[in-house]
C-alpha atoms as a PDB file:
ATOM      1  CA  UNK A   1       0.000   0.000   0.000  1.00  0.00           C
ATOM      2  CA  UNK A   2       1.579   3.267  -1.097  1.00  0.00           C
ATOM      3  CA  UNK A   3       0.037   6.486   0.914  1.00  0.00           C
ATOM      4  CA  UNK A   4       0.438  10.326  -0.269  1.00  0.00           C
ATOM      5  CA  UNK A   5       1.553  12.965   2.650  1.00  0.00           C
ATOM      6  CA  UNK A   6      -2.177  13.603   3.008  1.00  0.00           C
ATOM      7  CA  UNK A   7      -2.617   9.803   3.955  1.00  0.00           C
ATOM      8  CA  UNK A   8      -3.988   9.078   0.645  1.00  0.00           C
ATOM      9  CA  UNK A   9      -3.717   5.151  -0.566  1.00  0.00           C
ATOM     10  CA  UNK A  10      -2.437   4.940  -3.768  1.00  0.00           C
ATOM     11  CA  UNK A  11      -1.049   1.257  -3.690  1.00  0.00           C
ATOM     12  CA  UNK A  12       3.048   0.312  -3.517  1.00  0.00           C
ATOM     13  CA  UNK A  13       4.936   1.757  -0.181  1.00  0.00           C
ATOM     14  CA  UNK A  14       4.422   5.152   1.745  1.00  0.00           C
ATOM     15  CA  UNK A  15       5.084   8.254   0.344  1.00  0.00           C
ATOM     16  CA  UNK A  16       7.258  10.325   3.061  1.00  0.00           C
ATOM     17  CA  UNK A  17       5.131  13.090   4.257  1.00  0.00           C
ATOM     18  CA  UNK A  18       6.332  16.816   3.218  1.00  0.00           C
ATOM     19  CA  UNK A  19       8.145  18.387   6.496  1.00  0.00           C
ATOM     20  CA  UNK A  20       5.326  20.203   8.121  1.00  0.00           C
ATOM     21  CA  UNK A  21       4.823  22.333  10.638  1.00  0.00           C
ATOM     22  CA  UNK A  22       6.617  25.752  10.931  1.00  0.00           C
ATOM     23  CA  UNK A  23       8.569  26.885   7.647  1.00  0.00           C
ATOM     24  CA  UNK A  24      12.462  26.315   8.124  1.00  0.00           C
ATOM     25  CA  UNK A  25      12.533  29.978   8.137  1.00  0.00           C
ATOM     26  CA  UNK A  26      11.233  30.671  10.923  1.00  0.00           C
ATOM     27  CA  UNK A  27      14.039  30.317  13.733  1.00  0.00           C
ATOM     28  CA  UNK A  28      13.274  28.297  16.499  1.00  0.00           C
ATOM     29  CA  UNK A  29      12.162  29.949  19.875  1.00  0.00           C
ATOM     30  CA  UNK A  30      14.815  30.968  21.880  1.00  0.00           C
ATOM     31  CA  UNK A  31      14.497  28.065  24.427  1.00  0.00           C
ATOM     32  CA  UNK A  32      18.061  29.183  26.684  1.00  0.00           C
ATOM     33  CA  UNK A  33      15.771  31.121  28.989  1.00  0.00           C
ATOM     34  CA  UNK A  34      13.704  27.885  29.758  1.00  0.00           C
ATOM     35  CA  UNK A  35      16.659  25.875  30.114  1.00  0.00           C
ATOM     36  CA  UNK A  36      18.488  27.739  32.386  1.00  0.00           C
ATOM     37  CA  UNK A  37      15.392  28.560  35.311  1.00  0.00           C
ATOM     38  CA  UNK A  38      16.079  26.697  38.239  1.00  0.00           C
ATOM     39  CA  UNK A  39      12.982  25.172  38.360  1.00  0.00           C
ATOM     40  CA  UNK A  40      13.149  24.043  34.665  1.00  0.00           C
ATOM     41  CA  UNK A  41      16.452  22.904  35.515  1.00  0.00           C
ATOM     42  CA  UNK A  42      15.489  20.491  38.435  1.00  0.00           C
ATOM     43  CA  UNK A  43      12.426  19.116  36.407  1.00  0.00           C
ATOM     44  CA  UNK A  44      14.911  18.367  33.689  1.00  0.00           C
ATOM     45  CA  UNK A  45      17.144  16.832  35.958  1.00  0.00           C
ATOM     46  CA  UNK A  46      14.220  14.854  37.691  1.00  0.00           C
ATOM     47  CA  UNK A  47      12.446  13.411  34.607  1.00  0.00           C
ATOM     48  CA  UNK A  48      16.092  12.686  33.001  1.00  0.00           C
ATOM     49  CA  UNK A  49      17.109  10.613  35.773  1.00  0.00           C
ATOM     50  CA  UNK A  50      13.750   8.613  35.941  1.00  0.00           C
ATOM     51  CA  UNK A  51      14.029   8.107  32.391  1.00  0.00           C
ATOM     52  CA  UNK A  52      17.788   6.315  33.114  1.00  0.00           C
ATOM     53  CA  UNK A  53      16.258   4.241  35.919  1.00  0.00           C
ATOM     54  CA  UNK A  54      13.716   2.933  33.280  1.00  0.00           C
ATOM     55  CA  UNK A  55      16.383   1.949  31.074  1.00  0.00           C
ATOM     56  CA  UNK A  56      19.052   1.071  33.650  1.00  0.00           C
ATOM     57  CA  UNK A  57      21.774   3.135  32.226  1.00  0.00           C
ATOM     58  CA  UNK A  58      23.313   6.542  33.083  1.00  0.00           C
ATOM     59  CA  UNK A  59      24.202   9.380  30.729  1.00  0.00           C
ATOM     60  CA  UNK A  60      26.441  12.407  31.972  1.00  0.00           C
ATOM     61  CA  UNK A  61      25.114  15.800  30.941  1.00  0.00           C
ATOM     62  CA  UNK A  62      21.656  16.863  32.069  1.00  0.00           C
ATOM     63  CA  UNK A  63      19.358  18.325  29.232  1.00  0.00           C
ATOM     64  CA  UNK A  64      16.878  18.668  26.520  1.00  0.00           C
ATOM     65  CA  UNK A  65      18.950  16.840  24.040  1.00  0.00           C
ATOM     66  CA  UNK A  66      19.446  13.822  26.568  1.00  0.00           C
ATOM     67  CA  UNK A  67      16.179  13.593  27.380  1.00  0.00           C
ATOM     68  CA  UNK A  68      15.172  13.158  23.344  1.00  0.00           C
ATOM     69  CA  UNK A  69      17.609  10.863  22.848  1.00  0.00           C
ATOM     70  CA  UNK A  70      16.596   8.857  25.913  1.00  0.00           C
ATOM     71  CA  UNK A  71      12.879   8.877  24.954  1.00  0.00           C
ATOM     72  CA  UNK A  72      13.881   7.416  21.374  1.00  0.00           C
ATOM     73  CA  UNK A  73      15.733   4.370  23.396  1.00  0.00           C
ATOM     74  CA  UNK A  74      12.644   3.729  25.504  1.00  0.00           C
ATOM     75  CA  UNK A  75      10.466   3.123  22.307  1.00  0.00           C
ATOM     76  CA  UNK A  76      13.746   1.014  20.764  1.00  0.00           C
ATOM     77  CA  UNK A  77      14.507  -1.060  23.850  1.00  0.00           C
ATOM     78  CA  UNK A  78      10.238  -1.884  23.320  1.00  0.00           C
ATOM     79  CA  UNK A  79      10.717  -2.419  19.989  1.00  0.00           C
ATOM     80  CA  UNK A  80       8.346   0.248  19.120  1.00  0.00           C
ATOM     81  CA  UNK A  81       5.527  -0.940  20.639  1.00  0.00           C
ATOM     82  CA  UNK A  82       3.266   1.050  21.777  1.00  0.00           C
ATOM     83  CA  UNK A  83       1.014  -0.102  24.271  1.00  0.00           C
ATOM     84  CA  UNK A  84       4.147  -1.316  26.001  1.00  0.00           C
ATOM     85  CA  UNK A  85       5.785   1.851  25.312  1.00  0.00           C
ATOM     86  CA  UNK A  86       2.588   3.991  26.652  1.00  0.00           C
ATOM     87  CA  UNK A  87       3.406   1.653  30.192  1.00  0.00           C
ATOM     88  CA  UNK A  88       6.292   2.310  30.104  1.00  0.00           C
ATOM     89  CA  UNK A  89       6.638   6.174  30.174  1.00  0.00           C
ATOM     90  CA  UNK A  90       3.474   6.214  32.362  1.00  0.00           C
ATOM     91  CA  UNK A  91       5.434   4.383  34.907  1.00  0.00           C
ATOM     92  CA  UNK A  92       8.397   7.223  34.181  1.00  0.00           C
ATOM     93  CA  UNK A  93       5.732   9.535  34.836  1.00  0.00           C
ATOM     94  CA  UNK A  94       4.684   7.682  38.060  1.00  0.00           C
ATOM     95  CA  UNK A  95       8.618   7.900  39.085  1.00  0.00           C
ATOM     96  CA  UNK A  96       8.627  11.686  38.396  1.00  0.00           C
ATOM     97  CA  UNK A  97       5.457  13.044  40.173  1.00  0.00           C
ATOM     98  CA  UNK A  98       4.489   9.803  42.010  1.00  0.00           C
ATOM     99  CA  UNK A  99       4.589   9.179  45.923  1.00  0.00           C
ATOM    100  CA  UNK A 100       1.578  10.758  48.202  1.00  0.00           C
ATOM    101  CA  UNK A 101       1.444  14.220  46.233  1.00  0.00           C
ATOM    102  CA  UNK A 102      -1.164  12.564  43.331  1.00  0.00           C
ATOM    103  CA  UNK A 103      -3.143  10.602  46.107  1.00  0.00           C
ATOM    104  CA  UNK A 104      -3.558  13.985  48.047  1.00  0.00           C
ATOM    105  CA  UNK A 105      -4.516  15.729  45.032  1.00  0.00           C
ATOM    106  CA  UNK A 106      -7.272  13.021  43.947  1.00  0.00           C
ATOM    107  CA  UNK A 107      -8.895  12.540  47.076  1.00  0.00           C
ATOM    108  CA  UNK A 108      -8.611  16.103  48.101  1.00  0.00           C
ATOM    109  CA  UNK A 109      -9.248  18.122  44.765  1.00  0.00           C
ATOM    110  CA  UNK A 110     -10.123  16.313  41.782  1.00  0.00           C
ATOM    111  CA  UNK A 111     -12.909  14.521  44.080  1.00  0.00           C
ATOM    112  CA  UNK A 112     -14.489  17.172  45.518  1.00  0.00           C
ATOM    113  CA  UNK A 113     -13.798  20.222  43.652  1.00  0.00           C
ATOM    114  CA  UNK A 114     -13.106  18.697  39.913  1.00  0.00           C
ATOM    115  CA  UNK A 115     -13.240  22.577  38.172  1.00  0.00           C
ATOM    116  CA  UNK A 116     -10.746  23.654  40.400  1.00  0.00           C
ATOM    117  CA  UNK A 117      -8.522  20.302  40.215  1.00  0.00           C
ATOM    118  CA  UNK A 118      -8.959  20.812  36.309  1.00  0.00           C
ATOM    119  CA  UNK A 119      -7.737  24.660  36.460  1.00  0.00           C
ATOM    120  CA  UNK A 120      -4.903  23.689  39.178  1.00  0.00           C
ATOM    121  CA  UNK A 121      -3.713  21.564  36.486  1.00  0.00           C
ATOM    122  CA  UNK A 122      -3.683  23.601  34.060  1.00  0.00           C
ATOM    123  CA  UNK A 123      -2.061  26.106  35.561  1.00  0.00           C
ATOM    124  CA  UNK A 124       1.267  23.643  37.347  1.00  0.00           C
ATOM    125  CA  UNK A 125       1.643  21.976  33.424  1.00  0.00           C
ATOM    126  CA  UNK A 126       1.835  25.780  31.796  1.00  0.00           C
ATOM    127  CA  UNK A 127       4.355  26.714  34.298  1.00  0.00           C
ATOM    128  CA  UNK A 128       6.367  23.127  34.419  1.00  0.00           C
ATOM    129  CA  UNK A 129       6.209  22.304  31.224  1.00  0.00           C
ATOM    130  CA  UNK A 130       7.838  25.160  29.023  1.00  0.00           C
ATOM    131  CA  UNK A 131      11.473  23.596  28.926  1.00  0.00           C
ATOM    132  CA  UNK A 132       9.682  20.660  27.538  1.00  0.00           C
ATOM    133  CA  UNK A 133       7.387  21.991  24.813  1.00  0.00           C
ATOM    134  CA  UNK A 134       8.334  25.694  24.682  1.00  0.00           C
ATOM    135  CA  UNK A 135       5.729  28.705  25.066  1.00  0.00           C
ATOM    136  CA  UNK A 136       2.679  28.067  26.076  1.00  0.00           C
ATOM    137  CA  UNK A 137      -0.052  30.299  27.562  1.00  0.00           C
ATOM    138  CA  UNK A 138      -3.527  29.830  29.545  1.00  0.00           C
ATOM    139  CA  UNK A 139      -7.176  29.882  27.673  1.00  0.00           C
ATOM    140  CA  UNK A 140      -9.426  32.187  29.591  1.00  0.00           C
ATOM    141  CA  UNK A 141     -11.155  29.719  31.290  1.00  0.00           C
ATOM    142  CA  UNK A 142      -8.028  28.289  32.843  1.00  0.00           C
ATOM    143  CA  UNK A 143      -8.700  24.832  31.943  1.00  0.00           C
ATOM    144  CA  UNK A 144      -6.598  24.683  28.237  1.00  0.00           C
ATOM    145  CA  UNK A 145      -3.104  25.381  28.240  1.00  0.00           C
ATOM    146  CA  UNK A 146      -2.247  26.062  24.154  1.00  0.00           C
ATOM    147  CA  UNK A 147       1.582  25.401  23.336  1.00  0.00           C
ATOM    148  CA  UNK A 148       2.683  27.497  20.589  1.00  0.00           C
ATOM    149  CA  UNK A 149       5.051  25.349  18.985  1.00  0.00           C
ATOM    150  CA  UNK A 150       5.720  22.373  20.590  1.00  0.00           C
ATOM    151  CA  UNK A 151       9.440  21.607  21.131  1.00  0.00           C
ATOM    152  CA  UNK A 152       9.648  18.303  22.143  1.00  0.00           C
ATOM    153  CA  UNK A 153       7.157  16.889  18.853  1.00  0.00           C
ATOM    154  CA  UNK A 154      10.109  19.260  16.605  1.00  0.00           C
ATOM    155  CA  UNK A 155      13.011  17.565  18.234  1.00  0.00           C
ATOM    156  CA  UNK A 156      12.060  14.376  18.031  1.00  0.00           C
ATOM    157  CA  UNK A 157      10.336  14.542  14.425  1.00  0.00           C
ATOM    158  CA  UNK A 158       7.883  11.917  15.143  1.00  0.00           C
ATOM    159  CA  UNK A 159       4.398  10.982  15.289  1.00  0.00           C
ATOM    160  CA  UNK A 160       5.222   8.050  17.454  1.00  0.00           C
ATOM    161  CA  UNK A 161       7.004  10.264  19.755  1.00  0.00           C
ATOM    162  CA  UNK A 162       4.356  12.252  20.322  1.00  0.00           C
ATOM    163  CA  UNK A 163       1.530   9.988  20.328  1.00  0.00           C
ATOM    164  CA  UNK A 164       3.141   6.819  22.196  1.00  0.00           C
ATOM    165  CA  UNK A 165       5.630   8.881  24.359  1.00  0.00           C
ATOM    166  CA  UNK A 166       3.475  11.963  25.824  1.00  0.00           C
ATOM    167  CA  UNK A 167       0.100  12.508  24.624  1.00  0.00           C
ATOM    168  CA  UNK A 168      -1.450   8.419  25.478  1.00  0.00           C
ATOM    169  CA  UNK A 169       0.572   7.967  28.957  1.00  0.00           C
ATOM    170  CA  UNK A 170       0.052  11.782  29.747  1.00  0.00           C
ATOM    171  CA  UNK A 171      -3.575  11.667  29.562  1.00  0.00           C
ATOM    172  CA  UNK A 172      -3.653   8.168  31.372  1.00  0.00           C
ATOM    173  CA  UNK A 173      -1.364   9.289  33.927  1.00  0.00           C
ATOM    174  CA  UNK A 174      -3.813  12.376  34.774  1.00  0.00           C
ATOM    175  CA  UNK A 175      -6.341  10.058  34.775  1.00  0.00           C
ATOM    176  CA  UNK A 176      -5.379   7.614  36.513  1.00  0.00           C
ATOM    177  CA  UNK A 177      -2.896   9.513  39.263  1.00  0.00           C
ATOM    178  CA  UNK A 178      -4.580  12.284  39.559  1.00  0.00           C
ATOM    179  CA  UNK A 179      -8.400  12.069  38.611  1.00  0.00           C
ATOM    180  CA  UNK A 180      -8.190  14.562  35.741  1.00  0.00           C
ATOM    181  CA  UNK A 181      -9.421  13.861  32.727  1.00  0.00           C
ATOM    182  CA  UNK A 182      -7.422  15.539  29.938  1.00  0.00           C
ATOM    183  CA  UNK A 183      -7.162  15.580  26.122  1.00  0.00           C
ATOM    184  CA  UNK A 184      -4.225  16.527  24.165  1.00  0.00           C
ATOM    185  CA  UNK A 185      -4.626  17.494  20.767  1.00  0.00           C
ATOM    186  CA  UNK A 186      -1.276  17.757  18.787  1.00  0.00           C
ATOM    187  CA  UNK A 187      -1.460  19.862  15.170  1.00  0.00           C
ATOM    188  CA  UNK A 188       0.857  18.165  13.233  1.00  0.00           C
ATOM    189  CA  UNK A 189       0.582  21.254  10.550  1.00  0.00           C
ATOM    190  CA  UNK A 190       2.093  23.603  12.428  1.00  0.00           C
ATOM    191  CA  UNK A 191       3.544  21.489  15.982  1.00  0.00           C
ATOM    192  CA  UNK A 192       1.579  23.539  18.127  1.00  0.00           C
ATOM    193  CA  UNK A 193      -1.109  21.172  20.646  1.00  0.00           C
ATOM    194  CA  UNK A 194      -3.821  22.221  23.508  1.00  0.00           C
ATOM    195  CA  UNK A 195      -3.906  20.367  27.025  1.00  0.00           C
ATOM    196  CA  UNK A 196      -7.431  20.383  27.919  1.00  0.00           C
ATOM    197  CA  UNK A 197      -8.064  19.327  31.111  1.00  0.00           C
ATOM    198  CA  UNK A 198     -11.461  18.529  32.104  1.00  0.00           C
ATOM    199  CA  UNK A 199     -12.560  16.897  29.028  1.00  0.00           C
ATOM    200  CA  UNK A 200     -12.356  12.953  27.853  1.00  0.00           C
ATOM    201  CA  UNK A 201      -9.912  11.789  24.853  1.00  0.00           C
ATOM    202  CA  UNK A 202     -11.773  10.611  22.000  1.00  0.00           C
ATOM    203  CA  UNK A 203     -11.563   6.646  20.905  1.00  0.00           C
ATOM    204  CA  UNK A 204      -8.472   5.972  19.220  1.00  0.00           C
ATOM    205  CA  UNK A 205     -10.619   5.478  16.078  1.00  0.00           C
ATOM    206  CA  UNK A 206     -12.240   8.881  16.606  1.00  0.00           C
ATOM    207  CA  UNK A 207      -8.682  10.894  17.908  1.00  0.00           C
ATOM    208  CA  UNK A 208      -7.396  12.431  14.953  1.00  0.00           C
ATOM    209  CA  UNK A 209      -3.705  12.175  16.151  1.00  0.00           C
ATOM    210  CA  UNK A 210      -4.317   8.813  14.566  1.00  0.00           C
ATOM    211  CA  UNK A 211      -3.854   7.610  11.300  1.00  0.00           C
ATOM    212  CA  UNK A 212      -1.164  10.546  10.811  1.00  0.00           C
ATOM    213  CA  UNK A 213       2.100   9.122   8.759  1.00  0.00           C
ATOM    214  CA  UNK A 214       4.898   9.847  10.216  1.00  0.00           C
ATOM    215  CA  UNK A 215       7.392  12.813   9.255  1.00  0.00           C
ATOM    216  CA  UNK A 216       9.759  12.685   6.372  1.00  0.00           C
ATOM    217  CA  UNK A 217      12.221  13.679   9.234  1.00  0.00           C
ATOM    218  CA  UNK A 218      11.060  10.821  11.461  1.00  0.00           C
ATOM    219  CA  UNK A 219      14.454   9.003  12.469  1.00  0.00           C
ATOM    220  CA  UNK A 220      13.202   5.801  11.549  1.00  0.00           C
ATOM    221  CA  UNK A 221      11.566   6.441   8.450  1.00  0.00           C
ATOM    222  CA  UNK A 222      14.991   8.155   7.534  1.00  0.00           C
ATOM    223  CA  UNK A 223      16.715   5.371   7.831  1.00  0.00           C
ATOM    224  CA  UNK A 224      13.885   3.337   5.467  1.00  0.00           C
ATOM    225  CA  UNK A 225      14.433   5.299   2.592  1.00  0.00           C
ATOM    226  CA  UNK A 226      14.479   4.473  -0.084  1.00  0.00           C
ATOM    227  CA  UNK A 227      16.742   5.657  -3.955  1.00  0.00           C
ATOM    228  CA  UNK A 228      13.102   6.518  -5.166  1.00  0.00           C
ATOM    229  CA  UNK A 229      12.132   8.738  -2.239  1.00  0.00           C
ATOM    230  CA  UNK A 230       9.699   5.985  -0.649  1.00  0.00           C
ATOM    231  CA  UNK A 231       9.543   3.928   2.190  1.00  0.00           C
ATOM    232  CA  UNK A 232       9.868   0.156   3.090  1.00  0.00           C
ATOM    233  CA  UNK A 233       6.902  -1.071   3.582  1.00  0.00           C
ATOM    234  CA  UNK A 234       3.436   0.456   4.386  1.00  0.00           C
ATOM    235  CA  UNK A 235       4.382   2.835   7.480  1.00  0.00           C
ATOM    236  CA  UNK A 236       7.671   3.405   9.426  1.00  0.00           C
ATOM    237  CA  UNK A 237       7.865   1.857  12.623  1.00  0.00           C
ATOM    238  CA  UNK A 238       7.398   4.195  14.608  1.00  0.00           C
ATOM    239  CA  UNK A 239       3.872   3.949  13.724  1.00  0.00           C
ATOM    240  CA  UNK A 240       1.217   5.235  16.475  1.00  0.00           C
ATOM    241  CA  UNK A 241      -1.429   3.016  16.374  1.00  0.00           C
ATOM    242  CA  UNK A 242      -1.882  -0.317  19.031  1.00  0.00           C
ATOM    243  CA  UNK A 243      -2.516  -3.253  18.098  1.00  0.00           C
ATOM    244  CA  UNK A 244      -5.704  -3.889  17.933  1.00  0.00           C
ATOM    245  CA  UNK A 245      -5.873  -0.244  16.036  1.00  0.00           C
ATOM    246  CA  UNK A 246      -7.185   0.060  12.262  1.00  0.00           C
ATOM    247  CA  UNK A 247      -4.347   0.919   9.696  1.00  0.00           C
END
């Protein structure tokens, strides 16, 4: 099966999706401000380290980079995956922000006062999560946070990195941690994605973060290429969907 970069069958192998997302004129954000707050720093250092205890190994330097680079070795070691790999950073997740804080929070907020427990959250991912996906700023109602540009689904120039490695075990871990539901909706047109807390994700069949081919700058599907500009195969592996999805 041969698909166009709109996800259009047309019968042979997969046509390598077009970069998308902002024009490669348009500089990155200046992310050195994020990088260097002390509390960015510590989260950074935090989540790094969690993600070495998942894979048992240790790297040196603590940053952005690192952390890419260890999230693309979770979804190897799983061999892509991705209900194992969903697990899997739900548990790093769990390692990060686990311990009594999310019991407290469920049984004290999102149980009584679910609004507020929505807006709370809102407000702790805007402010801890801008060394991750860049700028980001608050709907009016307090319940959305809208990232601008989203630095970690740039970086890592995959759909399966976004899909299988934040958006799935983010939303379970509110869920399921903290009693929040939440949706994230990633635009793959132009990398920028909305948190919205308060409201349920879709079915995978209904969630239109599925069914997206992957990036012409997707590691893997680099690597697939082939003389004639297509891939091996029908998808590259870092493909998004479980299992028991449709293709």
């Amino acid at each position: 099966m041969m698909v166009s970069s709109e996800g259009q069958v047309l019968g042979g192998s997969v046509a390598p999706r077009q970069r998308r997302g902002p024009p490669v004129s348009v500089p990155e954000p200046d992310y050195s401000k994020y990088d260097e707050n002390i509390l960015n720093l510590f989260l950074m250092a935090r989540f790094q380290r969690a993600l070495e205890r998942e894979l048992d190994m240790a790297t040196e330097d603590v940053g952005f980079d690192q952390i890419v680079s260890l999230s693309h070795k979770i979804r190897s070691q799983y061999n892509h995956d991705p209900l194992v790999v969903r697990r899997r950073v739900e548990a790093v997740f769990d390692d990060v922000f686990g311990g009594v804080l999310p019991v407290l929070y469920k049984s004290i907020f999102a149980e009584r006062v679910p609004r507020i427990s929505e807006q709370l959250a809102a407000i702790a991912t805007s402010i801890g999560s801008q060394w991750l996906m860049g700028p980001n700023h608050l709907t009016t109602q307090m319940r959305t946070v809208e990232i601008e540009r989203c630095r970690f689904l740039e970086s890592s120039g995959c759909v399966n990195a976004c899909v299988n490695g934040c958006k799935k075990p983010t939303e379970a871990f509110m869920s399921n941690a903290m009693g929040v539901d939440l949706y994230i909706e990633p635009n793959y047109e132009d990398f920028s994605c909305k948190f919205q807390f308060g409201q349920k994700p879709p079915a995978e069949s209904d969630d239109p973060a599925f069914g997206e081919p992957c990036f012409l700058q997707c590691p893997t599907a680099t690597r697939a290429m082939k003389s004639d500009g297509f891939l091996l195969g029908s998808k590259c592996e870092n493909t998004p969907f479980s299992p028991t999805g449709d293709f």
